[in-house]
PDB file of N, CA and C in Angstrom:
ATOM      1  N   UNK A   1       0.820  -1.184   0.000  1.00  0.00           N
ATOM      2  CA  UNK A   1       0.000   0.000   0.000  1.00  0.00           C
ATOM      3  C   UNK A   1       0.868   1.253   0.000  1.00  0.00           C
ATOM      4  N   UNK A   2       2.325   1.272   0.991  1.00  0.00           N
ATOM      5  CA  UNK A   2       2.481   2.424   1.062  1.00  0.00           C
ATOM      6  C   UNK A   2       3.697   2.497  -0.761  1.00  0.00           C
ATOM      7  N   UNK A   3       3.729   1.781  -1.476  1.00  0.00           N
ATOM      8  CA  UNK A   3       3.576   1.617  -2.783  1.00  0.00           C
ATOM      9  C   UNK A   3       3.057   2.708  -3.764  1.00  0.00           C
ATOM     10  N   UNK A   4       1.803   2.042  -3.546  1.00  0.00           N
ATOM     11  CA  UNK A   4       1.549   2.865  -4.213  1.00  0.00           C
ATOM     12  C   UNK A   4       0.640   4.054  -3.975  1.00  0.00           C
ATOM     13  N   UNK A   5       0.586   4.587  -2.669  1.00  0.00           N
ATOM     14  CA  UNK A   5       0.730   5.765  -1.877  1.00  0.00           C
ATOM     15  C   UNK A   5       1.559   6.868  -2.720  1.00  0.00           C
ATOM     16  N   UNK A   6       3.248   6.137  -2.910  1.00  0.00           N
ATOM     17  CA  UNK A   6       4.339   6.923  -3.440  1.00  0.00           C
ATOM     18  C   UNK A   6       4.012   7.174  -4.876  1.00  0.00           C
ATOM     19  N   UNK A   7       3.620   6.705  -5.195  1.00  0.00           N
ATOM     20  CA  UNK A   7       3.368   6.360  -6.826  1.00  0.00           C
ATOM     21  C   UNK A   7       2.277   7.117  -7.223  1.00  0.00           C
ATOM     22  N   UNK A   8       0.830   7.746  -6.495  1.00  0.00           N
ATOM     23  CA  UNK A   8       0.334   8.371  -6.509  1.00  0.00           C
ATOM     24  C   UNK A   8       0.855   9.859  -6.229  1.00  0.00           C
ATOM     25  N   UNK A   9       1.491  10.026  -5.238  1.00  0.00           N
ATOM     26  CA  UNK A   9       1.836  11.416  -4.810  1.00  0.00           C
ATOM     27  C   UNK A   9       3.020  11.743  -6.253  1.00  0.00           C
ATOM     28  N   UNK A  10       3.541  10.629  -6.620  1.00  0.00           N
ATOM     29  CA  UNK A  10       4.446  11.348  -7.814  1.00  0.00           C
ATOM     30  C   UNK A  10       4.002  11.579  -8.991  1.00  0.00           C
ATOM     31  N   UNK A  11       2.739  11.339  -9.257  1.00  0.00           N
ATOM     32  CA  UNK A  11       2.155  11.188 -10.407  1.00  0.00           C
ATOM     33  C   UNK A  11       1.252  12.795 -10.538  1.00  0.00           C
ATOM     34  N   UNK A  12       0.971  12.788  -8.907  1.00  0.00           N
ATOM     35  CA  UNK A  12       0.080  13.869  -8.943  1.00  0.00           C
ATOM     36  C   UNK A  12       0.934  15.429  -8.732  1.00  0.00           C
ATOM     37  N   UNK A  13       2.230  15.659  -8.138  1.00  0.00           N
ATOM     38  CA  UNK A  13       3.172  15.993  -8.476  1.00  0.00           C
ATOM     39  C   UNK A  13       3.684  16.551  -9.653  1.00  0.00           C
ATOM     40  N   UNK A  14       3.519  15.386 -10.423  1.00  0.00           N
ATOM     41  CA  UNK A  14       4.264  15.285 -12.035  1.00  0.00           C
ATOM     42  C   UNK A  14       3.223  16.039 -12.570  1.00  0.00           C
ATOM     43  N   UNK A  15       1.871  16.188 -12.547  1.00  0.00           N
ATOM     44  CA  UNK A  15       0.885  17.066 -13.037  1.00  0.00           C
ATOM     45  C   UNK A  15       0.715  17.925 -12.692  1.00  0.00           C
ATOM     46  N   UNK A  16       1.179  18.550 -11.857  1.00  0.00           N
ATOM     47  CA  UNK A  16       1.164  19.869 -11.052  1.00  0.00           C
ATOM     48  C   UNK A  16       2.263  20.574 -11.819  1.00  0.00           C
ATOM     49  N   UNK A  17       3.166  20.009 -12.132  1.00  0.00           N
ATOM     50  CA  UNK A  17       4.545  20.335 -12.764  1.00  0.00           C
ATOM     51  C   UNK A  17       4.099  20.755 -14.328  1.00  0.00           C
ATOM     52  N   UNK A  18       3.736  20.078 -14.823  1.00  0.00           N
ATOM     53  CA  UNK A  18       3.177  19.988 -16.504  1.00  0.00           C
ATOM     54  C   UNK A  18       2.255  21.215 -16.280  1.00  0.00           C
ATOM     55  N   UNK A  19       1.088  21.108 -15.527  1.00  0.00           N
ATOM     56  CA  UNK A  19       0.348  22.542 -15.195  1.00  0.00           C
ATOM     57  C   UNK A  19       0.817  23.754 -15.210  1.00  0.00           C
ATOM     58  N   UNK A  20       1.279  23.870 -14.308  1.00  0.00           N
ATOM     59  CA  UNK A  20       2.144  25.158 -13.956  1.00  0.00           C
ATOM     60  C   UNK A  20       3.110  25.719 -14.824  1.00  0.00           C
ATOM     61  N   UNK A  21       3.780  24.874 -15.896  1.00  0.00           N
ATOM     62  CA  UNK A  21       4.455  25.042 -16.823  1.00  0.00           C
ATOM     63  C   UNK A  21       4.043  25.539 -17.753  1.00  0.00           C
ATOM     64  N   UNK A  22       2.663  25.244 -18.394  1.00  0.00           N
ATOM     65  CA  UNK A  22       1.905  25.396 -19.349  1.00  0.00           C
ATOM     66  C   UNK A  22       1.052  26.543 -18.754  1.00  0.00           C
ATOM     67  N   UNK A  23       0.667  27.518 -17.856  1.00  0.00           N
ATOM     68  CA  UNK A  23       0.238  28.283 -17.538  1.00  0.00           C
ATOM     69  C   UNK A  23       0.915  29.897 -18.247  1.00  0.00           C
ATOM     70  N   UNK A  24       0.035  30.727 -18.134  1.00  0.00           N
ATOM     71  CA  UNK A  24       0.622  31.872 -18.791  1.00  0.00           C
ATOM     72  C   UNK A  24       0.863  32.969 -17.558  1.00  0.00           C
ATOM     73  N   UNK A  25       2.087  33.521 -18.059  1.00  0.00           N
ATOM     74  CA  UNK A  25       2.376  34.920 -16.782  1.00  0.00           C
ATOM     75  C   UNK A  25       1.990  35.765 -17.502  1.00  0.00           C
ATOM     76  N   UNK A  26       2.537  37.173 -16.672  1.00  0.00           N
ATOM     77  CA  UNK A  26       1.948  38.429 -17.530  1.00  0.00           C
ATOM     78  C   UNK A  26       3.471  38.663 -18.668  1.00  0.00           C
ATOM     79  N   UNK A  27       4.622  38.345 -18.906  1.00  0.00           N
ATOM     80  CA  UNK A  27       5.300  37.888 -19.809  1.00  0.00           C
ATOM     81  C   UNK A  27       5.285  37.062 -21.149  1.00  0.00           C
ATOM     82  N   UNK A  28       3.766  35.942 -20.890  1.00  0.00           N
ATOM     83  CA  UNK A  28       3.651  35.308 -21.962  1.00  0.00           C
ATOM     84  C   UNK A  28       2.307  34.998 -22.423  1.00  0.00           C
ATOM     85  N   UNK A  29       2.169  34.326 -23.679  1.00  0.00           N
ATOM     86  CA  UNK A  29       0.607  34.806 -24.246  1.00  0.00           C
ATOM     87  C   UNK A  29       0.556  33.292 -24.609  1.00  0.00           C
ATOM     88  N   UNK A  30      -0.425  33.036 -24.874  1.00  0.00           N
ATOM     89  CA  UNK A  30      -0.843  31.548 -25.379  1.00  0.00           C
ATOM     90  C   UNK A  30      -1.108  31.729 -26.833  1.00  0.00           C
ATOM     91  N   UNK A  31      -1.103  30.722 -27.885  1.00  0.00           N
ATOM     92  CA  UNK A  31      -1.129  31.101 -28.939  1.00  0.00           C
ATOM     93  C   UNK A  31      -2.262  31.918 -30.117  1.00  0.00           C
ATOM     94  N   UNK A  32      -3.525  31.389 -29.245  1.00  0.00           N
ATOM     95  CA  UNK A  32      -4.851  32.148 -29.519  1.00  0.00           C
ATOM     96  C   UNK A  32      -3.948  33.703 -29.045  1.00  0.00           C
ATOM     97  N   UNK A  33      -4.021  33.990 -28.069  1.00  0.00           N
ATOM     98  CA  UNK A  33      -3.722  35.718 -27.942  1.00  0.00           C
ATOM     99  C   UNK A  33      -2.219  36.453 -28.909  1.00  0.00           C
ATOM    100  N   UNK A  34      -1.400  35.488 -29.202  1.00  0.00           N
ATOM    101  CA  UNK A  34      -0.644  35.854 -30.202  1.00  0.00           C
ATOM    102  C   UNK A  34      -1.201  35.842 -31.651  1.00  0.00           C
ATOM    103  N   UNK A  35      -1.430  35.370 -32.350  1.00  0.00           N
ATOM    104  CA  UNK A  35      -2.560  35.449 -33.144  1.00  0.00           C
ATOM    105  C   UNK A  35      -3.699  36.582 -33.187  1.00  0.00           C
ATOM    106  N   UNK A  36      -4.429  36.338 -32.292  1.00  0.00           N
ATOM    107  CA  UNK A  36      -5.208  37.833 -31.927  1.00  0.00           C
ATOM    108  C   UNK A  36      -4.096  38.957 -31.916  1.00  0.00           C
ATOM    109  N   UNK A  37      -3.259  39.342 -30.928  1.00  0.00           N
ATOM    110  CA  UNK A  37      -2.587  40.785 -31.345  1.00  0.00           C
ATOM    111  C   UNK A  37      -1.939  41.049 -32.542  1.00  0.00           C
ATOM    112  N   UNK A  38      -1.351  39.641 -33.849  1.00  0.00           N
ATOM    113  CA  UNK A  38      -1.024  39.456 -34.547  1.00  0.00           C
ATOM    114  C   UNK A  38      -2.010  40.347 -35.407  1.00  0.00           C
ATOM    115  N   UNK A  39      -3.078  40.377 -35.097  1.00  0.00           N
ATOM    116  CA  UNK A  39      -4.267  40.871 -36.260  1.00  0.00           C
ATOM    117  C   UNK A  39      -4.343  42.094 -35.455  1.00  0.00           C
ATOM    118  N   UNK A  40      -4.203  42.105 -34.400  1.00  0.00           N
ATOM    119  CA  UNK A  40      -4.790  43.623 -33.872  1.00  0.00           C
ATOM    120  C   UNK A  40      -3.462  45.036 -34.868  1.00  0.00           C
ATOM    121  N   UNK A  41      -2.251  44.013 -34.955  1.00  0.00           N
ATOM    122  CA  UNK A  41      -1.341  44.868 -35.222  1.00  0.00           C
ATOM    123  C   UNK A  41      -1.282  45.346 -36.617  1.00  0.00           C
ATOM    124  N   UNK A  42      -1.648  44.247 -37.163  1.00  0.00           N
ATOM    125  CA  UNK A  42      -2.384  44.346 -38.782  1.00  0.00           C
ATOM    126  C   UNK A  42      -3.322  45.346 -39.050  1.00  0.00           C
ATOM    127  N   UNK A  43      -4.428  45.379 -38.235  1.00  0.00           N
ATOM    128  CA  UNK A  43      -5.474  46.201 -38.912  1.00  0.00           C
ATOM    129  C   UNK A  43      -4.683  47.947 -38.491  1.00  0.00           C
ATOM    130  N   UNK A  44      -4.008  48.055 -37.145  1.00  0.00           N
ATOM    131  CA  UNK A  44      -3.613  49.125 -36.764  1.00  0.00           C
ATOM    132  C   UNK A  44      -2.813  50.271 -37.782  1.00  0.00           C
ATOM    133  N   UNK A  45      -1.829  49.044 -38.307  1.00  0.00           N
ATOM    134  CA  UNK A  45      -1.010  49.645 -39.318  1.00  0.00           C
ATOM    135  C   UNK A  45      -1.338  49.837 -40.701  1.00  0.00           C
ATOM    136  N   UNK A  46      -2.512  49.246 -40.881  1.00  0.00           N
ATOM    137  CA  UNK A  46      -3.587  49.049 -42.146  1.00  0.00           C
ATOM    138  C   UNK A  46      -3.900  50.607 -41.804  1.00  0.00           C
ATOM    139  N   UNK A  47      -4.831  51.111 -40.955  1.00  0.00           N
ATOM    140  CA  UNK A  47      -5.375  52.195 -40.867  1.00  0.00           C
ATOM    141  C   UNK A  47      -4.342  53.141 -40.661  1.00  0.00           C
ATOM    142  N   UNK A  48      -3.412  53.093 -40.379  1.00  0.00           N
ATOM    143  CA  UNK A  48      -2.310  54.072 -40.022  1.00  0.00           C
ATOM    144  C   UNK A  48      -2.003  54.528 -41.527  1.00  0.00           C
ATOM    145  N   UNK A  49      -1.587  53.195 -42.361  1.00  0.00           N
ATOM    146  CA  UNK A  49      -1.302  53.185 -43.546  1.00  0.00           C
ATOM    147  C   UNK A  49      -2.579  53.974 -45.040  1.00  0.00           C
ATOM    148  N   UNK A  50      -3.775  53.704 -44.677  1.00  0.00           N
ATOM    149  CA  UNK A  50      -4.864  54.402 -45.184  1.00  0.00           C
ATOM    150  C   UNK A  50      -4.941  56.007 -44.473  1.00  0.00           C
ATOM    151  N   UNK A  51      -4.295  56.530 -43.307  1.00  0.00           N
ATOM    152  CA  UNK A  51      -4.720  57.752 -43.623  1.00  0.00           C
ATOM    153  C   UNK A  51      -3.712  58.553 -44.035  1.00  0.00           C
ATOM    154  N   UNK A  52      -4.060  59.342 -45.002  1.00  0.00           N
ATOM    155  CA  UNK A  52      -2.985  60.193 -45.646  1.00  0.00           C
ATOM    156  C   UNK A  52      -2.151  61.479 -44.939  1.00  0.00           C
ATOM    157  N   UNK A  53      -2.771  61.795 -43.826  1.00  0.00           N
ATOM    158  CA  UNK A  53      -1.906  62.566 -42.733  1.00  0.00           C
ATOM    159  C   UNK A  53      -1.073  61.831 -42.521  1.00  0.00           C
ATOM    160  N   UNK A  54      -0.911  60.604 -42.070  1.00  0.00           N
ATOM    161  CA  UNK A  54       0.198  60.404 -41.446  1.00  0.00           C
ATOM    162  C   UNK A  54       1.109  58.992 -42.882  1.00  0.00           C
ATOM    163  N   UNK A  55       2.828  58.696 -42.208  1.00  0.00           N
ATOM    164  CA  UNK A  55       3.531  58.414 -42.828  1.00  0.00           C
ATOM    165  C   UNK A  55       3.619  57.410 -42.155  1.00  0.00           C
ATOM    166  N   UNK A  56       2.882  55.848 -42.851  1.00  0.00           N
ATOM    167  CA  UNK A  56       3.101  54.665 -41.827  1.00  0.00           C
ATOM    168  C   UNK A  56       4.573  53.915 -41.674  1.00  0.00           C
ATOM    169  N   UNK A  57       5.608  54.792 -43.029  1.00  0.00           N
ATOM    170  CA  UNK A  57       7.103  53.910 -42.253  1.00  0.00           C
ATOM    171  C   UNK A  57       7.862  54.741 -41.054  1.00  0.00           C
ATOM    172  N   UNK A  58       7.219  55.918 -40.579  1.00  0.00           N
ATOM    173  CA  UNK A  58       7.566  56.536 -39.329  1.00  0.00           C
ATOM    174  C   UNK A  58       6.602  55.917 -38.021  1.00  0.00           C
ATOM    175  N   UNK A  59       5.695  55.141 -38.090  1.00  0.00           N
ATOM    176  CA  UNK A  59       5.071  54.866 -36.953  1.00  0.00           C
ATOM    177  C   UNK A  59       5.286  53.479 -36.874  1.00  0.00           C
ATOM    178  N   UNK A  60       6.012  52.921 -35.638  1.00  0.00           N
ATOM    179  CA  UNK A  60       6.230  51.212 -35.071  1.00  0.00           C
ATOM    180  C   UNK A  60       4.782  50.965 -34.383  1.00  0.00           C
ATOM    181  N   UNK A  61       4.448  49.356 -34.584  1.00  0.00           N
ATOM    182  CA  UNK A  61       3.146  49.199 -33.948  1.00  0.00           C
ATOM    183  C   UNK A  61       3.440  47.778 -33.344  1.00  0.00           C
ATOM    184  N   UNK A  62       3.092  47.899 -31.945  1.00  0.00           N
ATOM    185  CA  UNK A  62       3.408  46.531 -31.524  1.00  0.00           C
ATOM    186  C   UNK A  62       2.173  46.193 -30.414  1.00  0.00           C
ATOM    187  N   UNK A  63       1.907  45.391 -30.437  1.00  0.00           N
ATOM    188  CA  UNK A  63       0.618  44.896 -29.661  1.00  0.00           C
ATOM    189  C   UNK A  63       0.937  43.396 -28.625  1.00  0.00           C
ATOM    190  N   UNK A  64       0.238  43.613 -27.509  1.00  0.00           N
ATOM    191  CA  UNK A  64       0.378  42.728 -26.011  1.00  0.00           C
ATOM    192  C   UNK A  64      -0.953  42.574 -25.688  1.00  0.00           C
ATOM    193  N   UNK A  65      -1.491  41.657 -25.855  1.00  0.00           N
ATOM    194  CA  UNK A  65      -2.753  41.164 -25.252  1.00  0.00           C
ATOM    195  C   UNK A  65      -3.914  42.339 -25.145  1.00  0.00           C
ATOM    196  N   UNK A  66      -3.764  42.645 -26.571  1.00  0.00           N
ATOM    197  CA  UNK A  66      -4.832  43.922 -26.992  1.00  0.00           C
ATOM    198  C   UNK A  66      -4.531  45.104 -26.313  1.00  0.00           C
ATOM    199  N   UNK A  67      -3.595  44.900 -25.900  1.00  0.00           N
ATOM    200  CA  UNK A  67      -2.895  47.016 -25.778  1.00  0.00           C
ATOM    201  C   UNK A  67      -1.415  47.221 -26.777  1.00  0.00           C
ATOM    202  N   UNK A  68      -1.853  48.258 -27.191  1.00  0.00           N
ATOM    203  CA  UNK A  68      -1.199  48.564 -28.077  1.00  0.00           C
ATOM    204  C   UNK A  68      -0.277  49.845 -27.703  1.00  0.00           C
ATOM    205  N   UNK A  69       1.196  49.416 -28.477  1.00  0.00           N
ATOM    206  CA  UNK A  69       1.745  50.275 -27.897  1.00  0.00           C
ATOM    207  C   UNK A  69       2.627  51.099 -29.799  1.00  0.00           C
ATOM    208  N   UNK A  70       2.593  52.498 -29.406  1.00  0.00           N
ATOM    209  CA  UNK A  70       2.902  52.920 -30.958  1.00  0.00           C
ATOM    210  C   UNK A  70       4.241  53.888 -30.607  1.00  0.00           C
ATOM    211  N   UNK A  71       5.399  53.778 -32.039  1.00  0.00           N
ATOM    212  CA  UNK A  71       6.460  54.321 -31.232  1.00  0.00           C
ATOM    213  C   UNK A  71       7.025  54.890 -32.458  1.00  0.00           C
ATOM    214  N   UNK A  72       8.297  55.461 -32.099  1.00  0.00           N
ATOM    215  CA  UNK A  72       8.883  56.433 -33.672  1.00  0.00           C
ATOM    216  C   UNK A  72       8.683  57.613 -33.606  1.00  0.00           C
ATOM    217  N   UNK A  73       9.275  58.478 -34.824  1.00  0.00           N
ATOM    218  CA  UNK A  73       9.131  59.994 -34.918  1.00  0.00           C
ATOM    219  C   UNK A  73       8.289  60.404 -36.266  1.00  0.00           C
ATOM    220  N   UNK A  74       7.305  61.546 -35.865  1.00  0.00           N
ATOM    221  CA  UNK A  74       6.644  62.352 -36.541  1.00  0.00           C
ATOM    222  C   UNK A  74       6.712  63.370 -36.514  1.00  0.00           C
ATOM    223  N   UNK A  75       6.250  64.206 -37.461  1.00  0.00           N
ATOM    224  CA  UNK A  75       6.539  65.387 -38.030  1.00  0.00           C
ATOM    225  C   UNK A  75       5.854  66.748 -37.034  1.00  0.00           C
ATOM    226  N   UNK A  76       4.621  66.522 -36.543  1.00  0.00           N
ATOM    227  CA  UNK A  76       3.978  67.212 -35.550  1.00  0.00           C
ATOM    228  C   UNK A  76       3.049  66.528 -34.643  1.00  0.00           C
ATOM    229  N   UNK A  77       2.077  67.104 -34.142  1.00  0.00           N
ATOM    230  CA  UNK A  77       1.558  66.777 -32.758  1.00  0.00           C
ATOM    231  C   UNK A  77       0.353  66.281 -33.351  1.00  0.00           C
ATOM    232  N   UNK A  78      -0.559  67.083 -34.452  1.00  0.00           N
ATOM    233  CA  UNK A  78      -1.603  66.172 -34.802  1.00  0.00           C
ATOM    234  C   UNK A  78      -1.232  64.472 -35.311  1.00  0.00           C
ATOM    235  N   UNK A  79      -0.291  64.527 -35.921  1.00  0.00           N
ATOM    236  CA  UNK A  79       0.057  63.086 -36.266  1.00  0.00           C
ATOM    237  C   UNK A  79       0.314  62.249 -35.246  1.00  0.00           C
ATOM    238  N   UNK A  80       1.160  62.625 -33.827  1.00  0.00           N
ATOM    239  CA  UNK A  80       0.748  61.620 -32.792  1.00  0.00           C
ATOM    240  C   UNK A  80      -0.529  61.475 -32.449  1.00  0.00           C
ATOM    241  N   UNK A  81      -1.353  62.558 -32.228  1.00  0.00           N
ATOM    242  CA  UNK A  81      -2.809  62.650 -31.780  1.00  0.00           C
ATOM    243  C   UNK A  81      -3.802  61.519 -33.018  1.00  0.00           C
ATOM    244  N   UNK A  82      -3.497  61.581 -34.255  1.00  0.00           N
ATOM    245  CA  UNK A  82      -4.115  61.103 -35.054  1.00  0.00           C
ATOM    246  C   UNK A  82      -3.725  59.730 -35.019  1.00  0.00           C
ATOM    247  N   UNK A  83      -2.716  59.044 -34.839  1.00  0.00           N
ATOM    248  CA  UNK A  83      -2.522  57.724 -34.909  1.00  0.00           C
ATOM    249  C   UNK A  83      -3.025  57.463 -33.729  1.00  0.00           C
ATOM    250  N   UNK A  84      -2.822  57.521 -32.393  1.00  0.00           N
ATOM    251  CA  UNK A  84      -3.793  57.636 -31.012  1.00  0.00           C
ATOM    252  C   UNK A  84      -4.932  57.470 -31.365  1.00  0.00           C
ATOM    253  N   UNK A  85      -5.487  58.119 -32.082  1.00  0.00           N
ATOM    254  CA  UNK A  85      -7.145  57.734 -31.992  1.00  0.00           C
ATOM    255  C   UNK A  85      -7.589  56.817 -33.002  1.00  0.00           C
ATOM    256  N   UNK A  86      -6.795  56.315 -34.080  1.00  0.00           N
ATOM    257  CA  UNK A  86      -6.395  55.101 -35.385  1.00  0.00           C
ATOM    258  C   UNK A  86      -6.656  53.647 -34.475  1.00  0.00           C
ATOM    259  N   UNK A  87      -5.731  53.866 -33.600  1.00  0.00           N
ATOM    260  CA  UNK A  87      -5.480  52.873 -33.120  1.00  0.00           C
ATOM    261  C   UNK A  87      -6.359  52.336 -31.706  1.00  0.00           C
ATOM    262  N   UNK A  88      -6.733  53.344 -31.151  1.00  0.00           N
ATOM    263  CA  UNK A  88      -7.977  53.296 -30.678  1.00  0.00           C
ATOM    264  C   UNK A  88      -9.287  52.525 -30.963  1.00  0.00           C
ATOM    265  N   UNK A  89      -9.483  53.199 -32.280  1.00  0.00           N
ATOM    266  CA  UNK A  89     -10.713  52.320 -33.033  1.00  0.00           C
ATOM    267  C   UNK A  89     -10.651  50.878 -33.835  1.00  0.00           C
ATOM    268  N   UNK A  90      -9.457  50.493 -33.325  1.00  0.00           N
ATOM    269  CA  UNK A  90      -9.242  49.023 -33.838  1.00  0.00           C
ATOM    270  C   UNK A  90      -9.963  48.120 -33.508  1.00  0.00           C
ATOM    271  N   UNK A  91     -11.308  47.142 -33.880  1.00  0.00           N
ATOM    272  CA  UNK A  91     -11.802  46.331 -32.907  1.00  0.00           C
ATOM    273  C   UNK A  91     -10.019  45.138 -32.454  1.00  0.00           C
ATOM    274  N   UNK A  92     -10.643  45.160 -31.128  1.00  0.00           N
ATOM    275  CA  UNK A  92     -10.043  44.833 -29.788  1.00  0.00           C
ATOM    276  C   UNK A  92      -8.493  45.220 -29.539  1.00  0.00           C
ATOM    277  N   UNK A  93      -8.735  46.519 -29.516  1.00  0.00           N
ATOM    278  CA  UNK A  93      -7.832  47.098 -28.847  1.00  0.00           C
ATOM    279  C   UNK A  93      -8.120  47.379 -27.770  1.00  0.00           C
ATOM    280  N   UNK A  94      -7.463  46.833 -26.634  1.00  0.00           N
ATOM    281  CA  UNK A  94      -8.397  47.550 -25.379  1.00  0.00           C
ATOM    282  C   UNK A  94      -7.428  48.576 -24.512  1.00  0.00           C
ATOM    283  N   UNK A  95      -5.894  48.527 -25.395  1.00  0.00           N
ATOM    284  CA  UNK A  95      -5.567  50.195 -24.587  1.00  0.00           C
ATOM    285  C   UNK A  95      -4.659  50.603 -25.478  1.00  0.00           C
ATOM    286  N   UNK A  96      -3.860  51.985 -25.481  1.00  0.00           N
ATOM    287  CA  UNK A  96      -3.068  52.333 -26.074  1.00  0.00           C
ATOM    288  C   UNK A  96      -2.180  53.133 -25.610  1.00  0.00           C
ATOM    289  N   UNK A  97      -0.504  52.717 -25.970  1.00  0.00           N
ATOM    290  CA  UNK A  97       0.150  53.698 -25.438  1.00  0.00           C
ATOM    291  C   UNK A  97       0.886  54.251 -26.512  1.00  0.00           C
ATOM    292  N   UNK A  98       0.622  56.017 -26.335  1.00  0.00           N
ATOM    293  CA  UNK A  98       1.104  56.354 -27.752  1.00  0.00           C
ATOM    294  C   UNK A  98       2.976  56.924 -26.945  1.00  0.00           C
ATOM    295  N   UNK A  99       3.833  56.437 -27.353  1.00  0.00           N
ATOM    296  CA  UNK A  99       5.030  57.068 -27.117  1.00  0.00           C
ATOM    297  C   UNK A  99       5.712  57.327 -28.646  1.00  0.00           C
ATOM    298  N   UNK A 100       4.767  58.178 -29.402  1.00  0.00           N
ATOM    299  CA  UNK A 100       5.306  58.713 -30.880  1.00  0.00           C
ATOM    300  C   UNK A 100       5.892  60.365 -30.266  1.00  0.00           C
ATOM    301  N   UNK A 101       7.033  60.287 -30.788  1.00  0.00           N
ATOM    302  CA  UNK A 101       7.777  61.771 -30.356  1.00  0.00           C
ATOM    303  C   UNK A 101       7.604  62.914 -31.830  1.00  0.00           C
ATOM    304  N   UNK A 102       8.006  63.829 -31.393  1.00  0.00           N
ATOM    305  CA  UNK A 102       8.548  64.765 -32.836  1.00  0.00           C
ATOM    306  C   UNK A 102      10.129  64.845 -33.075  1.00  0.00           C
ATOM    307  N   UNK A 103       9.699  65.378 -34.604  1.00  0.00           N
ATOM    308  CA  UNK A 103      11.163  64.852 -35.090  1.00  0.00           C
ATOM    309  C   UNK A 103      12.248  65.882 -34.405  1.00  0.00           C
TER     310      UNK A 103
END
């Protein structure tokens, strides 16, 4: 019995291990949410790229579990303000950090 007592506790152990491994921190995304920001970053730079104020090879777009973060130099202040609110209206974006500077 006390057998397989041991044999149980290592088994259940060993799954606790595999669990916890396979769990996500705030460092890592599972592949559904990579995928998802994959597209969030797509449509962002799509619309960045459709409006004619702004110059989409001056704006970086990188996306984390639907917050978006936008970076690089532009020419003036409406063009940070304008990609800010681009990127805003992305379905599922759910935040944004604009750190676009002037040139």
């Amino acid at each position: 019995m006390k057998h397989f007592t041991r044999i149980s506790v290592l088994v259940a152990a060993s799954a606790m291990a595999v669990l916890t491994g396979c769990a996500t921190g705030a460092q890592q995304e599972t592949a559904g949410q990579y995928i998802d920001d994959t597209t969030i970053t797509t449509r962002v730079k799509t619309a960045i790229y459709k409006d004619e104020m702004l110059k989409s090879t001056e704006i970086n777009v990188e996306t984390f579990k639907g917050r978006v973060q936008l970076s690089g130099f532009v020419s003036t202040r409406p063009s940070i303000d304008r990609a800010g609110v681009l990127a805003k209206g992305v379905k599922g974006v759910t935040a944004v950090t604009n750190d676009l500077r002037l040139k």
